[in-house]
C-alpha atoms as a PDB file:
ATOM      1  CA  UNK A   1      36.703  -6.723  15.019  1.00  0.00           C
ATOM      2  CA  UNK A   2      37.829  -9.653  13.192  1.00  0.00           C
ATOM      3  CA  UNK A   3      35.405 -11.003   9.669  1.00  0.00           C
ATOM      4  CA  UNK A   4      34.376 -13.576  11.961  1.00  0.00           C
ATOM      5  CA  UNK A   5      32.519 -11.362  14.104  1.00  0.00           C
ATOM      6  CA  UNK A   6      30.468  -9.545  11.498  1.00  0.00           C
ATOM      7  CA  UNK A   7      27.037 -10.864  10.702  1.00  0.00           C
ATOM      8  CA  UNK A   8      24.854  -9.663   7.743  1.00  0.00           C
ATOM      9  CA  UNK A   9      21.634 -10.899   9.321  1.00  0.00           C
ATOM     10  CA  UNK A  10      22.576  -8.436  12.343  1.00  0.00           C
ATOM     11  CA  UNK A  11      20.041  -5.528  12.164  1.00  0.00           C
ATOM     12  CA  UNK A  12      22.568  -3.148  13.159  1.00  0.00           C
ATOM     13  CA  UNK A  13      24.033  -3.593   9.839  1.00  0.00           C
ATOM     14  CA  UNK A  14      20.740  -3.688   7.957  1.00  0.00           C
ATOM     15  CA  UNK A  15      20.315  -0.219   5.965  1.00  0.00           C
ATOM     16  CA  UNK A  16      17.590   1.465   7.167  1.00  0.00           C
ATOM     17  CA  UNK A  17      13.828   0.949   5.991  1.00  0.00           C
ATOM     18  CA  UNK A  18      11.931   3.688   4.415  1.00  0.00           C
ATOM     19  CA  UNK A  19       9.618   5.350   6.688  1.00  0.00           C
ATOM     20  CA  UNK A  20       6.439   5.019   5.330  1.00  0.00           C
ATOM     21  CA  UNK A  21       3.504   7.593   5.227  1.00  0.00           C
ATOM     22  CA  UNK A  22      -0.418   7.173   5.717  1.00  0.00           C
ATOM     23  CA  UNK A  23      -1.770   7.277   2.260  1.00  0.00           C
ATOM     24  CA  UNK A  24      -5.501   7.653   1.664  1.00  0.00           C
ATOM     25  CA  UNK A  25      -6.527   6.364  -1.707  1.00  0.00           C
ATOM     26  CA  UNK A  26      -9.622   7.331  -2.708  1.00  0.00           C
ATOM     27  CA  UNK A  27     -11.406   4.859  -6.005  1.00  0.00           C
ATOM     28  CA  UNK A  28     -14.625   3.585  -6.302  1.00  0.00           C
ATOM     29  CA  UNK A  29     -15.806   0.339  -8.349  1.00  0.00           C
ATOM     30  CA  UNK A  30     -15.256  -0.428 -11.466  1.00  0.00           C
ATOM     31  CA  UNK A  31     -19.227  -1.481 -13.320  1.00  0.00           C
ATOM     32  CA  UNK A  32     -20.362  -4.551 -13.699  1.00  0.00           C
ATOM     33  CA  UNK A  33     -22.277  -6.809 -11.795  1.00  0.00           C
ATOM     34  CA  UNK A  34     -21.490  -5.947  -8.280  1.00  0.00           C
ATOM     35  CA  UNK A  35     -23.229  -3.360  -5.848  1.00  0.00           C
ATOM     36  CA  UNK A  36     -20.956  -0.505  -6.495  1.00  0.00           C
ATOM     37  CA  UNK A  37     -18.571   1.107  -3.997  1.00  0.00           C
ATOM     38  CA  UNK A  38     -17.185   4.867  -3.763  1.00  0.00           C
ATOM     39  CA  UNK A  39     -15.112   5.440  -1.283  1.00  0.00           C
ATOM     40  CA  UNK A  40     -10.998   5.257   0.445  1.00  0.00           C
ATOM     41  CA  UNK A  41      -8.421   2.447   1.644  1.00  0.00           C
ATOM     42  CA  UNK A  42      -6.012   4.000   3.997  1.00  0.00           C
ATOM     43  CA  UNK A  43      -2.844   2.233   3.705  1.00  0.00           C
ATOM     44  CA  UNK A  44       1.036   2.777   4.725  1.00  0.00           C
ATOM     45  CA  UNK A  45       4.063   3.053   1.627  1.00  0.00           C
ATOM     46  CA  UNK A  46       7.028   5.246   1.129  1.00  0.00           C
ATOM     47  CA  UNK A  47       6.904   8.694  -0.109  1.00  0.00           C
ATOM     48  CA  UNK A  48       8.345   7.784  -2.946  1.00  0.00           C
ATOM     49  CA  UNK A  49       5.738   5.552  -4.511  1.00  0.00           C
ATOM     50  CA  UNK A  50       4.275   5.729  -7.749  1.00  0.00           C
ATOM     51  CA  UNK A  51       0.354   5.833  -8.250  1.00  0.00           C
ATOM     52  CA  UNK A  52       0.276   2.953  -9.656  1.00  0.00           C
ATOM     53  CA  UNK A  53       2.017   1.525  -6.327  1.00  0.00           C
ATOM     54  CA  UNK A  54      -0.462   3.178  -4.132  1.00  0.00           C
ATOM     55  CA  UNK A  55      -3.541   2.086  -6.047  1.00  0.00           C
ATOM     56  CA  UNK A  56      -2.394  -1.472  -6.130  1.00  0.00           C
ATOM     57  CA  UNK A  57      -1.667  -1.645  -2.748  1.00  0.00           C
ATOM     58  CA  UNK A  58      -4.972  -0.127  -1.591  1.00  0.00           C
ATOM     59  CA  UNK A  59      -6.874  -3.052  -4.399  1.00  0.00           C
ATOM     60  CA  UNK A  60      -4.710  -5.536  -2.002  1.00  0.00           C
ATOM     61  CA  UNK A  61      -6.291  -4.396   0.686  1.00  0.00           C
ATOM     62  CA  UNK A  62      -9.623  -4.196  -0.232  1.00  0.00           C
ATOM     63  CA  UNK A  63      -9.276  -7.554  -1.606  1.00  0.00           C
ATOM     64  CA  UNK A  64      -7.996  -9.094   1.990  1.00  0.00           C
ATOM     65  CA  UNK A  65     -10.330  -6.872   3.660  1.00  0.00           C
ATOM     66  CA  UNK A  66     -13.873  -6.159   2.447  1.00  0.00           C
ATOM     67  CA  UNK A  67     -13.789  -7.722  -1.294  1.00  0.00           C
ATOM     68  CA  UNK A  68     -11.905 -10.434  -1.439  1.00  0.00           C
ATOM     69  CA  UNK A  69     -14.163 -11.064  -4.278  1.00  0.00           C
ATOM     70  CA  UNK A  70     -13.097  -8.177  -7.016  1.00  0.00           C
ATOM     71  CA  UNK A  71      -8.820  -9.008  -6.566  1.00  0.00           C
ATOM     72  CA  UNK A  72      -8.268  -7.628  -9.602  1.00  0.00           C
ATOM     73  CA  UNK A  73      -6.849  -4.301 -10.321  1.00  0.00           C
ATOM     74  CA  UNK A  74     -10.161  -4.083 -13.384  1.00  0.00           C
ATOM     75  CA  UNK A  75     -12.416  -4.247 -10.797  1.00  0.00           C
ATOM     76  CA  UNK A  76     -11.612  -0.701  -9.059  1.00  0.00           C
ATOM     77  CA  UNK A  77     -11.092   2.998 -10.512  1.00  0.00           C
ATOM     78  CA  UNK A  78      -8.258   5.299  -8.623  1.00  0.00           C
ATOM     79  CA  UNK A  79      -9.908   8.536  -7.992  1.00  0.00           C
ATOM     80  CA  UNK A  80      -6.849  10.633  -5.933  1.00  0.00           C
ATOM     81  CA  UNK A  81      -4.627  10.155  -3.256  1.00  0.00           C
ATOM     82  CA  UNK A  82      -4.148  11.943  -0.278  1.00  0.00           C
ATOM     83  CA  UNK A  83      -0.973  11.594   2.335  1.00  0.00           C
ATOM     84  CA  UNK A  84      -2.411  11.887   5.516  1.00  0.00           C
ATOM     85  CA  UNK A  85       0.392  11.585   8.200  1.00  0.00           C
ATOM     86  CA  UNK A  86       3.889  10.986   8.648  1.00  0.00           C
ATOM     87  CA  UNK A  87       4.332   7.255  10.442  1.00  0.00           C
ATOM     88  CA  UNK A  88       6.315   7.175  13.510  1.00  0.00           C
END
């Protein structure tokens, strides 16, 4: 193999992506002048994330999902987090 054949964008040489888990992440809404909300986002990350990670993904999601009017990580409280399963 000569350094003409190799090719970064090749996937083959790509390191491998984290396999990411099925985290439920339980928080309810923050008060204030919206009908209030108590309930989970499931969502997928790495093992390794933080809290903080988790809870701001799950706001993302809520916020392109069902509130795409409370965006902000003020608007929402994290309650706990739960890994459900393993993704394939």
């Amino acid at each position: 193999m000569t350094d003409g054949d190799y090719d970064p964008d090749d996937d083959f040489f790509a390191p491998p992506e984290p396999r990411l888990l099925r985290w439920r992440v339980w928080l309810h809404s923050a008060p204030g002048m919206w009908a209030t909300y108590d309930g989970f986002v499931d969502i997928h990350a790495p093992r390794n994330s933080t809290r903080q990670e988790l809870f701001v993904a799950a706001v993302r999601e809520l916020a392109r999902t069902s509130f795409s009017d409370r965006p902000t990580l003020d608007s929402w409280r994290l309650d706990s987090l739960e890994c459900i399963e393993q993704q394939v």
